[in-house]
N, C-alpha and C. Protein backbone atom coordinates (compact mmCIF):
# COMPACT_ATOMS: atom_id res chain seq x y z
N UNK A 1 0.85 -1.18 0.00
CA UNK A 1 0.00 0.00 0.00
C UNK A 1 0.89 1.23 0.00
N UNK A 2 0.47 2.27 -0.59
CA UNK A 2 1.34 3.50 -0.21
C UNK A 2 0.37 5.02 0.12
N UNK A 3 1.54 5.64 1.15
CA UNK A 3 0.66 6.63 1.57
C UNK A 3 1.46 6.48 3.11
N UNK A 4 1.14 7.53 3.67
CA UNK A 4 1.83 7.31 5.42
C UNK A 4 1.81 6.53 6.35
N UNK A 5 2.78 5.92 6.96
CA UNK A 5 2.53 5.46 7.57
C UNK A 5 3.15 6.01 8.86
N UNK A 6 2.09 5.73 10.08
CA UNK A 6 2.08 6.35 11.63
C UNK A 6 3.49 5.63 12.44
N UNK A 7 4.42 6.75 12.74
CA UNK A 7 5.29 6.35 13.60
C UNK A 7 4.91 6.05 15.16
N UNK A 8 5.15 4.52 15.14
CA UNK A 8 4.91 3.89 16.46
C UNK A 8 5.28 3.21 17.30
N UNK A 9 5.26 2.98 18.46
CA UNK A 9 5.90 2.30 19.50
C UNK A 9 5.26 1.13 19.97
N UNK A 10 6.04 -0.31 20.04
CA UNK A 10 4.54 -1.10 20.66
C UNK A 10 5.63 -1.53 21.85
N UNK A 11 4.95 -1.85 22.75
CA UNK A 11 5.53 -2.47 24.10
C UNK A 11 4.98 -3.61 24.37
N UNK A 12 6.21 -4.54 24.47
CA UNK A 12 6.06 -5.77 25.26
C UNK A 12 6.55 -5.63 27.16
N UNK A 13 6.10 -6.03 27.53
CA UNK A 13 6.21 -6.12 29.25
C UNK A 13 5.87 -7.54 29.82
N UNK A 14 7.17 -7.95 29.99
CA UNK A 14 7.44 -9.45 30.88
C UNK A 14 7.61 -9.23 32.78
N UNK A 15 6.96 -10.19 33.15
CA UNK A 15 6.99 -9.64 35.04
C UNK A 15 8.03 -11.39 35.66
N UNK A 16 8.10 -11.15 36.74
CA UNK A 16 9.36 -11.97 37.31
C UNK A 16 8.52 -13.41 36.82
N UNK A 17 7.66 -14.05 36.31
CA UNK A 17 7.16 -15.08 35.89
C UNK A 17 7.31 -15.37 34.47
N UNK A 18 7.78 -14.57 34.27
CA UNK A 18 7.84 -14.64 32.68
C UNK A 18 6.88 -14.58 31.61
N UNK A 19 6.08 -14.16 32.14
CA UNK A 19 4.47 -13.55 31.62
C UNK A 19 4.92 -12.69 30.67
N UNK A 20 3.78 -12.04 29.76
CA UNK A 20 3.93 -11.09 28.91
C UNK A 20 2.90 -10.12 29.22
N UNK A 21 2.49 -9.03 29.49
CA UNK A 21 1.00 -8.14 29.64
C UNK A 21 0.75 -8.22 28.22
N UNK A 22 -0.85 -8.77 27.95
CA UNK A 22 -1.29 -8.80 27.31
C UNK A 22 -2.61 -7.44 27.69
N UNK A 23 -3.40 -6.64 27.03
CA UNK A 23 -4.35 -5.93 27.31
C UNK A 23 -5.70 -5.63 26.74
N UNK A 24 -6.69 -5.87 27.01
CA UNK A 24 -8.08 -6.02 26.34
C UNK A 24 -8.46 -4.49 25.95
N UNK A 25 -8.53 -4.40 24.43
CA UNK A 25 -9.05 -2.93 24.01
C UNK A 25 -10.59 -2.46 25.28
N UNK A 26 -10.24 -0.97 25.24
CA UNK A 26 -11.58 -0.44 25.78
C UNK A 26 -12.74 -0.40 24.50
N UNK A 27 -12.53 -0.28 23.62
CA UNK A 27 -13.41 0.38 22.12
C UNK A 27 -14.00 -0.75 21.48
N UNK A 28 -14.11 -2.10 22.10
CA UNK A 28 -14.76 -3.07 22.01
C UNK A 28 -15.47 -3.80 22.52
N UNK A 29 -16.79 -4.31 22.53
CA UNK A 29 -17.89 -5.64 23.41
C UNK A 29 -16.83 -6.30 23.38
N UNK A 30 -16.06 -7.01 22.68
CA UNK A 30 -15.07 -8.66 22.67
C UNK A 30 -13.67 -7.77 23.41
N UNK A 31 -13.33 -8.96 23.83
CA UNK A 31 -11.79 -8.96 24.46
C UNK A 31 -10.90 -8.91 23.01
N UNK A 32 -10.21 -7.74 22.43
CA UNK A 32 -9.33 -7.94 21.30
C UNK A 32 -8.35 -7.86 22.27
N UNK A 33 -7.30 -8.46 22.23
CA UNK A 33 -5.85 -8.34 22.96
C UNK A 33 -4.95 -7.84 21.91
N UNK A 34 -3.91 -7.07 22.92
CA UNK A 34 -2.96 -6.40 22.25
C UNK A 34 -1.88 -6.41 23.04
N UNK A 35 -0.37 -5.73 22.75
CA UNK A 35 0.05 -5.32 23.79
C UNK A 35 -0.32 -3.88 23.88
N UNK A 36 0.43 -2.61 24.67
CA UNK A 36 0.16 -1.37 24.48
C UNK A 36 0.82 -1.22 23.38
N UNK A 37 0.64 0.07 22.71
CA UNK A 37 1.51 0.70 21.90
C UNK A 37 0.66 2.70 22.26
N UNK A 38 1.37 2.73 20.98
CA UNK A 38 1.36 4.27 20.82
C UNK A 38 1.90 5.06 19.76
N UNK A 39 1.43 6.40 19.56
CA UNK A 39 2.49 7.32 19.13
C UNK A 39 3.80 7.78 19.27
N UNK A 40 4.80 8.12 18.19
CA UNK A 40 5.77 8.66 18.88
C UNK A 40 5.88 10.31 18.30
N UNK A 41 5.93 10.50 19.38
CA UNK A 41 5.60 12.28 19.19
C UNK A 41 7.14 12.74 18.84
N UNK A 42 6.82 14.01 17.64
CA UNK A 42 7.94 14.69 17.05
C UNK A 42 9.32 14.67 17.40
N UNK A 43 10.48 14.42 17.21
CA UNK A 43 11.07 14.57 18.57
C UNK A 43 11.46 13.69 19.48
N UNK A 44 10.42 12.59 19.48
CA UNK A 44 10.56 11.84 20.90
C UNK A 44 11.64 10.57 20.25
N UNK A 45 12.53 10.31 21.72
CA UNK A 45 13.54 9.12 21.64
C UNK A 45 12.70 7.83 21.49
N UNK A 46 12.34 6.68 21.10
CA UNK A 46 11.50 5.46 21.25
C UNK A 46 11.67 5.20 23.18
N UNK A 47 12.75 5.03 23.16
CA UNK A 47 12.25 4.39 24.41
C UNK A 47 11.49 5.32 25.88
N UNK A 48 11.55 6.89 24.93
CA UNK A 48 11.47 7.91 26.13
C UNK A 48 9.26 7.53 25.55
N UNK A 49 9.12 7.43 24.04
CA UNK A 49 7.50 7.18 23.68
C UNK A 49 7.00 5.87 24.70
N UNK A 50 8.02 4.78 24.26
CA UNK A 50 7.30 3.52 24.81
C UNK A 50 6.81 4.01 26.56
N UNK A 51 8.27 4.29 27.44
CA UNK A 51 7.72 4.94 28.90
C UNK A 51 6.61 5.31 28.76
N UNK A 52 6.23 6.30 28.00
CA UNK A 52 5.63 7.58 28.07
C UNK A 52 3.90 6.72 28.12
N UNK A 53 3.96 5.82 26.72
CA UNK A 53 2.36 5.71 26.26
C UNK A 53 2.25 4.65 27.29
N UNK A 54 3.53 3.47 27.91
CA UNK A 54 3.23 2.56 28.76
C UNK A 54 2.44 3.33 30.21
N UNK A 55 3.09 4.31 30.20
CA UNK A 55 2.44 4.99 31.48
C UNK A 55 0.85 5.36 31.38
N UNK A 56 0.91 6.10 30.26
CA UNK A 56 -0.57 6.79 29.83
C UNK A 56 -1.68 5.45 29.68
N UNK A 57 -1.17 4.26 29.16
CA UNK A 57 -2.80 3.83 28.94
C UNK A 57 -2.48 2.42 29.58
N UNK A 58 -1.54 2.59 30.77
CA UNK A 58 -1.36 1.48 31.75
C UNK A 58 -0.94 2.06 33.52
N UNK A 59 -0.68 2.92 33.52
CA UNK A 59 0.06 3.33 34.53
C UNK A 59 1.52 2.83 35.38
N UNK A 60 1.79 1.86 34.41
CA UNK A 60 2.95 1.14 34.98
C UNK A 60 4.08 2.08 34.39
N UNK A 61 5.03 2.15 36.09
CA UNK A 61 6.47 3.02 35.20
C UNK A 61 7.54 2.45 35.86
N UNK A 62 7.09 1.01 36.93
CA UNK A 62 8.45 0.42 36.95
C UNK A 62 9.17 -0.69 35.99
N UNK A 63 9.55 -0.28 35.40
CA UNK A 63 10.10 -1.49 34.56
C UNK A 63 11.41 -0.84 34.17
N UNK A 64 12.37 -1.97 33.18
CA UNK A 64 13.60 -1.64 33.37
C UNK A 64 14.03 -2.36 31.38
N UNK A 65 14.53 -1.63 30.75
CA UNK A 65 14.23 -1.91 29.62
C UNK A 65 15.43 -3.01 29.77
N UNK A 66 15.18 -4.30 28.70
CA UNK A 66 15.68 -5.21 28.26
C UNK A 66 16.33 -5.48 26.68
N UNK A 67 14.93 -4.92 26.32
CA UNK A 67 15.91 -5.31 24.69
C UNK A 67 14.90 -4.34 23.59
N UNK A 68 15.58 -3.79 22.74
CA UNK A 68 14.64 -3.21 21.74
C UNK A 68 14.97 -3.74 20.39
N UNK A 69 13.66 -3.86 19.17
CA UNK A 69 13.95 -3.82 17.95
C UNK A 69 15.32 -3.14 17.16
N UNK A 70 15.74 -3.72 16.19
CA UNK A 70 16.61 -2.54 15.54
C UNK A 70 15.96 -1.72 14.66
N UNK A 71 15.14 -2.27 14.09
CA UNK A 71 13.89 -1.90 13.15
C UNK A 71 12.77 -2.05 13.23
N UNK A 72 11.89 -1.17 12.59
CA UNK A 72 10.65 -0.84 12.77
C UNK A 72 9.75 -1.88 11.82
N UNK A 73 8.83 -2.65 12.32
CA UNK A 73 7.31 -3.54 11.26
C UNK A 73 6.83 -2.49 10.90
N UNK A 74 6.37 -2.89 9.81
CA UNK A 74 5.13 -2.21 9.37
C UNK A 74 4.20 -3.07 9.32
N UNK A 75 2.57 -2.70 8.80
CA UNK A 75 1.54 -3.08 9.03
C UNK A 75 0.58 -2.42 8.17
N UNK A 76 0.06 -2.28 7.18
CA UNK A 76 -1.01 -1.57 6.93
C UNK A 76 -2.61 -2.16 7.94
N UNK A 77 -3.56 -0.92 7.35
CA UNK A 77 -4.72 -0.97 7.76
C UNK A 77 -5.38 -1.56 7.31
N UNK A 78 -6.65 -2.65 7.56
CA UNK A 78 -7.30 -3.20 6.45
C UNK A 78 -8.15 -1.84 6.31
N UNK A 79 -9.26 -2.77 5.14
CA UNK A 79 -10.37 -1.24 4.45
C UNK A 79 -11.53 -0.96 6.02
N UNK A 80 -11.31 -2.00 6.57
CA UNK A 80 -12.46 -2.00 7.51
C UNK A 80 -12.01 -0.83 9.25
N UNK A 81 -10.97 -0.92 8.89
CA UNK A 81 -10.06 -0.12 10.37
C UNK A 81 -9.76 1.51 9.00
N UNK A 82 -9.88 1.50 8.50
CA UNK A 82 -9.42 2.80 7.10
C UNK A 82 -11.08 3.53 7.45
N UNK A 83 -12.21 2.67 7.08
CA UNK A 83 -13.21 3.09 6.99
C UNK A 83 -14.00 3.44 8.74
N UNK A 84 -13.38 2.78 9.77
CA UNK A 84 -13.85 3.49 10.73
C UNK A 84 -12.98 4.81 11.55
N UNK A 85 -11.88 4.90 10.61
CA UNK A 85 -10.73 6.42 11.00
C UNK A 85 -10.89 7.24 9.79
N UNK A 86 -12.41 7.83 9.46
CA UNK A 86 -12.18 8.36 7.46
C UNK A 86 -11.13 9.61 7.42
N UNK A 87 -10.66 10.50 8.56
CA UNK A 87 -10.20 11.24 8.85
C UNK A 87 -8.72 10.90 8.87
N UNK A 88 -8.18 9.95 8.86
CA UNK A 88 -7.23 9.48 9.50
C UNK A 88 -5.99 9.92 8.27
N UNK A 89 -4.72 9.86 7.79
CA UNK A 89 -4.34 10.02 7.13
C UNK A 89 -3.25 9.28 6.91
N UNK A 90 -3.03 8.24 7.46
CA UNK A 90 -2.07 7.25 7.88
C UNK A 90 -3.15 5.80 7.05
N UNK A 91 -2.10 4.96 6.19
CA UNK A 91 -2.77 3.91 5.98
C UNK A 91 -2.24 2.36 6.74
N UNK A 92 -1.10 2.98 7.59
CA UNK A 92 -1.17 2.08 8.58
C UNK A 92 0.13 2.48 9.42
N UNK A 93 1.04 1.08 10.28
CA UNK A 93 2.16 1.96 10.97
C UNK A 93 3.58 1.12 10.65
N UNK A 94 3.93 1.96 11.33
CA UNK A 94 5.42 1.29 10.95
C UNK A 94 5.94 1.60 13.06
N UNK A 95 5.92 0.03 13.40
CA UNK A 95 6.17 0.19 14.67
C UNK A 95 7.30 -0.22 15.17
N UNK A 96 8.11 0.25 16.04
CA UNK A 96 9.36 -0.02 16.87
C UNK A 96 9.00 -0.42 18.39
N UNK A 97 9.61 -1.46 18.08
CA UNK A 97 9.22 -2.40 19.65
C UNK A 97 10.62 -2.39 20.49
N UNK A 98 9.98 -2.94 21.73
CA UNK A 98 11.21 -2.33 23.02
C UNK A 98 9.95 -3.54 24.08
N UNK A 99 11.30 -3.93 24.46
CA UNK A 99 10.83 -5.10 25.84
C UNK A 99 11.01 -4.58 27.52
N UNK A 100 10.48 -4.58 28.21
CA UNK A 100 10.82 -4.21 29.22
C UNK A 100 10.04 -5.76 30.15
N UNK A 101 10.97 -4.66 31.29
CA UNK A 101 10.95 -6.06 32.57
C UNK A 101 10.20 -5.17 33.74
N UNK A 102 9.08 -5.80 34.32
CA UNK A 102 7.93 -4.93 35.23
C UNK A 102 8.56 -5.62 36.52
N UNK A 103 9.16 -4.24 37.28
CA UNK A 103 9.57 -4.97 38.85
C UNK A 103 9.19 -4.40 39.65
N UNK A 104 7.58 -3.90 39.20
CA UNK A 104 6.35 -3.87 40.17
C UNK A 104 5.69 -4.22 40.59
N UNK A 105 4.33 -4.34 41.01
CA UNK A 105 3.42 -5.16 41.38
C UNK A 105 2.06 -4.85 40.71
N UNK A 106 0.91 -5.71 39.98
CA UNK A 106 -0.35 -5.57 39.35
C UNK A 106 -0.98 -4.45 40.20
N UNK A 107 -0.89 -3.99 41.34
CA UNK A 107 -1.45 -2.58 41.94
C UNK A 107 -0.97 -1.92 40.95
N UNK A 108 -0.03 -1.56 40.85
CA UNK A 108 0.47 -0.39 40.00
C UNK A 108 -0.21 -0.34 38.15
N UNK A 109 -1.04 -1.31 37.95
CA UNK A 109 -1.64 -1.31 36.41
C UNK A 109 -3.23 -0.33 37.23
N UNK A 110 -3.00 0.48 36.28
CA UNK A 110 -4.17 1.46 36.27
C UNK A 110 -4.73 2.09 35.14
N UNK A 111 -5.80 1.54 34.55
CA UNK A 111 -6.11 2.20 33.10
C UNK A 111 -6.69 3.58 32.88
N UNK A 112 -7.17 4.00 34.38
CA UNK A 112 -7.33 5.32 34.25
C UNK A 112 -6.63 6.29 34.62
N UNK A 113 -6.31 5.83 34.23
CA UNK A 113 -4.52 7.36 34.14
C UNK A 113 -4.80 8.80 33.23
N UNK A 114 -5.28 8.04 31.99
CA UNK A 114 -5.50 9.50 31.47
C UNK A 114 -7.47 8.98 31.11
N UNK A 115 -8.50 9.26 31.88
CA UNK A 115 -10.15 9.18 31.84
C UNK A 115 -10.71 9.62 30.11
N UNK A 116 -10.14 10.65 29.93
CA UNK A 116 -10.26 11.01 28.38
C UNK A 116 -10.36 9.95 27.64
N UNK A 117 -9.02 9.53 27.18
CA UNK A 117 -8.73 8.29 26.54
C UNK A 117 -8.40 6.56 26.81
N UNK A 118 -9.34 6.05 27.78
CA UNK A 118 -9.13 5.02 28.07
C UNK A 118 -9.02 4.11 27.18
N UNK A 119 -7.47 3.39 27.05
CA UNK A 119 -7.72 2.32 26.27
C UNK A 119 -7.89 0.89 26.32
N UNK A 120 -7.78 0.65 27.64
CA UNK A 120 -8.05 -1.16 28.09
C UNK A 120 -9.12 -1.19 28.86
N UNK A 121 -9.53 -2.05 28.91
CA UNK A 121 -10.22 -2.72 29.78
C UNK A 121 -10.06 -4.05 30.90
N UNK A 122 -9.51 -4.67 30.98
CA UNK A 122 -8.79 -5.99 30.91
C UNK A 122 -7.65 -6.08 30.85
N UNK A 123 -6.73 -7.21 31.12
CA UNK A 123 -5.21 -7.23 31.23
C UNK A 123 -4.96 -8.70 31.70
N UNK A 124 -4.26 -9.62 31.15
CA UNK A 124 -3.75 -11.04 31.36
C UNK A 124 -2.75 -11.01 31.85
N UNK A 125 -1.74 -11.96 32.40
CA UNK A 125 -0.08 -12.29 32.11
C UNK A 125 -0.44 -13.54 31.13
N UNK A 126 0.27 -13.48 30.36
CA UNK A 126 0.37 -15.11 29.29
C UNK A 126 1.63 -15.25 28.91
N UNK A 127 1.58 -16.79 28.42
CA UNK A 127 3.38 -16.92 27.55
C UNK A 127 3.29 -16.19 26.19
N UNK A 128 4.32 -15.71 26.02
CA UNK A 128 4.49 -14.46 24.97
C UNK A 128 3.80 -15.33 23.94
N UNK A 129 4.33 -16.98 23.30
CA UNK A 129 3.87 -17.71 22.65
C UNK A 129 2.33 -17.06 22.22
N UNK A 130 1.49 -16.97 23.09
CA UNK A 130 -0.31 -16.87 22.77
C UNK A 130 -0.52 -15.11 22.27
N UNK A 131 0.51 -14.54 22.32
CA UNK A 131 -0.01 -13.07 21.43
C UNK A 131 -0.03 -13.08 20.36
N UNK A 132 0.57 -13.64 19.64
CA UNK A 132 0.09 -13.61 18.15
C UNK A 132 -1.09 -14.40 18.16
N UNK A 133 -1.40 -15.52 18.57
CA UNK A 133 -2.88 -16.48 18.75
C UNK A 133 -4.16 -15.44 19.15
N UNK A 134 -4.32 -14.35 20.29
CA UNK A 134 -4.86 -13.55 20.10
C UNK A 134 -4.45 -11.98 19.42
N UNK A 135 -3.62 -11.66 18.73
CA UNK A 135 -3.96 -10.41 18.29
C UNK A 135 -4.58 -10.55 16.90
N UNK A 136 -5.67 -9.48 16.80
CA UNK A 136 -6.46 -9.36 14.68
C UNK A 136 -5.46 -9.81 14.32
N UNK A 137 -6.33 -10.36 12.96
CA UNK A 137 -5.83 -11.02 11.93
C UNK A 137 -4.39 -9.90 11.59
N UNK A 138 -5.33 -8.72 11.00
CA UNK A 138 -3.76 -8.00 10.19
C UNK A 138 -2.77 -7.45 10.88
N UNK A 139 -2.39 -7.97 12.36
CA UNK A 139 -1.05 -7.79 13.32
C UNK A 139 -0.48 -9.12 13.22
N UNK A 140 -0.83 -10.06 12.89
CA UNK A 140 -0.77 -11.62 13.39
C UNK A 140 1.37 -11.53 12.93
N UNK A 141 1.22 -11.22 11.39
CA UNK A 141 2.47 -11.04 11.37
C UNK A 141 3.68 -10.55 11.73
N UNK A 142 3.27 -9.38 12.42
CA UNK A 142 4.60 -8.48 13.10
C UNK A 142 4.12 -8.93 14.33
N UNK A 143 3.07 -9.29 14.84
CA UNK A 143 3.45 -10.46 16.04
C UNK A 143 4.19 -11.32 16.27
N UNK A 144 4.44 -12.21 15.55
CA UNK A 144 5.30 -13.52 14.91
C UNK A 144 6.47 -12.89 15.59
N UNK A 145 6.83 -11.94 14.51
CA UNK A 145 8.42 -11.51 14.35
C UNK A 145 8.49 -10.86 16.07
N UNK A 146 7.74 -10.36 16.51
CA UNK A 146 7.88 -9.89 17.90
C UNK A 146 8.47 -10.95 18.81
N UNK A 147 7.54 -11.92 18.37
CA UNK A 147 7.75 -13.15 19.92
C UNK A 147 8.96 -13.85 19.46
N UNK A 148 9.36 -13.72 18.25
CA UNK A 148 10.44 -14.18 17.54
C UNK A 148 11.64 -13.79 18.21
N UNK A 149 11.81 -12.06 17.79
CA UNK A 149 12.97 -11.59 18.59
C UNK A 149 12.87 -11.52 20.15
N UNK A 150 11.80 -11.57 20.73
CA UNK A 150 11.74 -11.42 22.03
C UNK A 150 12.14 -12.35 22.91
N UNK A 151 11.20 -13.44 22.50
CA UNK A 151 11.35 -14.65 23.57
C UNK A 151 12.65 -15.05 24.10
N UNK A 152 13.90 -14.71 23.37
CA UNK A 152 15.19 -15.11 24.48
C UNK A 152 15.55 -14.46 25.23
N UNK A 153 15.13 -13.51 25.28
CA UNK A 153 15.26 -12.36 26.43
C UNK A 153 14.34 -12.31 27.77
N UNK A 154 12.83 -13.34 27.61
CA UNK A 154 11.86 -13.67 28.42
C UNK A 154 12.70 -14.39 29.33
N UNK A 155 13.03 -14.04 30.55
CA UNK A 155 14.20 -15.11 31.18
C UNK A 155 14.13 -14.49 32.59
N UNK A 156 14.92 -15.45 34.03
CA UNK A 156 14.69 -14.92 35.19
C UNK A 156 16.06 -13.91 35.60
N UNK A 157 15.79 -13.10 36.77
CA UNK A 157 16.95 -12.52 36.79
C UNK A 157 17.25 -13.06 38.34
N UNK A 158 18.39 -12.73 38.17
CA UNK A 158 18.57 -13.00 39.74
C UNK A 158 19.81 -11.57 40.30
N UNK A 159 18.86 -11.07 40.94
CA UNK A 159 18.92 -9.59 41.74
C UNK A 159 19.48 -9.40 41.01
N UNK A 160 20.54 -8.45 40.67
CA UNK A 160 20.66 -7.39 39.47
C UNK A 160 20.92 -7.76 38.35
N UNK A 161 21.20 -9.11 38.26
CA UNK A 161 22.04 -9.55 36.77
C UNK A 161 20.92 -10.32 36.12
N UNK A 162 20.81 -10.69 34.95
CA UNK A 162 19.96 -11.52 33.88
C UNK A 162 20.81 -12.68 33.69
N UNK A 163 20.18 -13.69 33.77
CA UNK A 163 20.70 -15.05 33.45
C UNK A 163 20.59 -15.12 31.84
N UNK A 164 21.40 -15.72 31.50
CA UNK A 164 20.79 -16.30 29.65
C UNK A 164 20.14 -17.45 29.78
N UNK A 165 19.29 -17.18 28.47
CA UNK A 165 18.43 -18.32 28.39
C UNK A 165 18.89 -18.87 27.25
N UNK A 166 18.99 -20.61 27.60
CA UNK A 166 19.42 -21.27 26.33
C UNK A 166 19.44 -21.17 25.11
N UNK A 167 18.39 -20.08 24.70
CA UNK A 167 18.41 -19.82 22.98
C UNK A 167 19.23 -19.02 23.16
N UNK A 168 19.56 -17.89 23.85
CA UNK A 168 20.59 -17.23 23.81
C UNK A 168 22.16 -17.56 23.95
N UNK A 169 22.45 -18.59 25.25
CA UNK A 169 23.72 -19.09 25.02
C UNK A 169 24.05 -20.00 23.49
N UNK A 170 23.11 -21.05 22.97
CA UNK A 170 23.20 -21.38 22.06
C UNK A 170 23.79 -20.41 21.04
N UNK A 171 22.48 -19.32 20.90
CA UNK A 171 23.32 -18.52 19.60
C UNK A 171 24.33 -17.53 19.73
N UNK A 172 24.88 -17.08 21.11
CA UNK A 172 25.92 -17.15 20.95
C UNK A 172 27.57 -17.63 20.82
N UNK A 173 26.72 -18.79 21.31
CA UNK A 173 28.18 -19.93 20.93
C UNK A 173 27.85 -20.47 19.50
N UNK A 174 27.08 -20.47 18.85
CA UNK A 174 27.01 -20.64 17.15
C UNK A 174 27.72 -19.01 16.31
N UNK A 175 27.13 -18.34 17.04
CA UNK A 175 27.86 -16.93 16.58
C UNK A 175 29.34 -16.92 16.32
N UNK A 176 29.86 -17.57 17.70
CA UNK A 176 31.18 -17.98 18.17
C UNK A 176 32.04 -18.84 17.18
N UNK A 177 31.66 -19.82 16.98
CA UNK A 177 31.63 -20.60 15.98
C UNK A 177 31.92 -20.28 14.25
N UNK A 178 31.05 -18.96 13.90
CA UNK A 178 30.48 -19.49 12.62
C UNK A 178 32.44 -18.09 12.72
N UNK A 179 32.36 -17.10 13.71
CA UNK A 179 33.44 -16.41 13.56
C UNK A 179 34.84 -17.30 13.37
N UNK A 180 34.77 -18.12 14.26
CA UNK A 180 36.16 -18.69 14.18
C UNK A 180 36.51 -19.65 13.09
N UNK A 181 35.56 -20.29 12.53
CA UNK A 181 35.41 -20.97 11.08
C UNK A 181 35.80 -19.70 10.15
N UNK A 182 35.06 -18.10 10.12
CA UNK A 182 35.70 -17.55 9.35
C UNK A 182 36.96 -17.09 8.75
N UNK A 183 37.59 -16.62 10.38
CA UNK A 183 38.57 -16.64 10.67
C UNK A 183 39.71 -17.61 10.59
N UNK A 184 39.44 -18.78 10.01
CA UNK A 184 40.20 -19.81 9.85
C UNK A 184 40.19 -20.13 8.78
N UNK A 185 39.10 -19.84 7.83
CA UNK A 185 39.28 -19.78 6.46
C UNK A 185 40.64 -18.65 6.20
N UNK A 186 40.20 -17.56 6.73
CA UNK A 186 41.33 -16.58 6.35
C UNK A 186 42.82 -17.04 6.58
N UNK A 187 42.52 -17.90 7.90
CA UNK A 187 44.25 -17.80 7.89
C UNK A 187 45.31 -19.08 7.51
N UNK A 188 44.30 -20.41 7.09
CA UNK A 188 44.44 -20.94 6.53
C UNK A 188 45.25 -20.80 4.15
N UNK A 189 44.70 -19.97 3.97
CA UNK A 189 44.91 -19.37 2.66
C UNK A 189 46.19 -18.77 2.30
């Protein structure tokens, strides 16, 4: 499709269980799950937006960032999300994701933070695995790629340090690997 697309932030948030916050739209009868996301306003750093909208339409601000995208998904709109924004001028987004780690407590989730614009209703912990299983059809894909890059980073910590999680030691000892094979081509020659 061409035409603008909305610069955006989506947030994933894992808690000491290894949960993911999942969140039930307000603007719907059905539970649509999402994670949060947002705008990123003119100006703004991603991870200073993600804080920002995590705060506004969750109230959570303890968390401690873990890992971000290098690049941004895109996504267009279907005709049916086009036709209920006719105003809108964006035909879909192009979003930058960022993981954080919640080392608060479910008191601290509050959807009325800003009353104007409420956007949840509802709120799960689940294995990251089931967000693409519930988000709409036309996210399903930059979901994928979300839980894709994310999930090795879903892991326990123990007091200040992060343990690795086996997909992670794995690929970095294949990383390890594929260097010193290179490197041995070279010096072999």
């Amino acid at each position: 499709m061409t035409g603008n697309y909305r610069k955006n932030v989506g947030i994933v948030v894992f808690n000491q269980n290894k949960k993911v916050l999942m969140c039930a739209r307000a603007d719907s009868d059905d539970f649509n799950w999402q994670f949060p996301q947002g705008g990123i306003d003119k100006n703004e750093k991603i991870i200073d937006a993600a804080k920002r909208e995590l705060k506004e339409e969750t109230g959570i601000t303890s968390v401690e960032l873990v890992a971000k995208m290098p690049k941004s998904l895109r996504y267009d709109f279907p005709d049916y999300v086009l036709a209920k924004f006719k105003n809108n001028k964006f035909v879909g987004q192009d979003q930058y994701w960022v993981l954080f780690y919640f080392n608060g407590d479910d008191s601290e989730i509050n959807f009325n933070t800003n009353p104007k614009e409420v956007e949840f209703k509802a709120y799960e912990w689940v294995d990251i695995s089931e967000a693409p299983k519930r988000i709409v059809e036309f996210k399903k894909a930059v979901y994928s790629k979300v839980v894709n890059a994310f999930k090795p980073y879903i892991r326990a910590k123990k007091g200040k340090y992060w343990q690795l999680s086996a997909e992670m030691i794995k690929h970095h000892i294949m990383q390890r690997i594929r260097i010193n094979v290179r490197e041995g081509d070279r010096g072999g020659r």
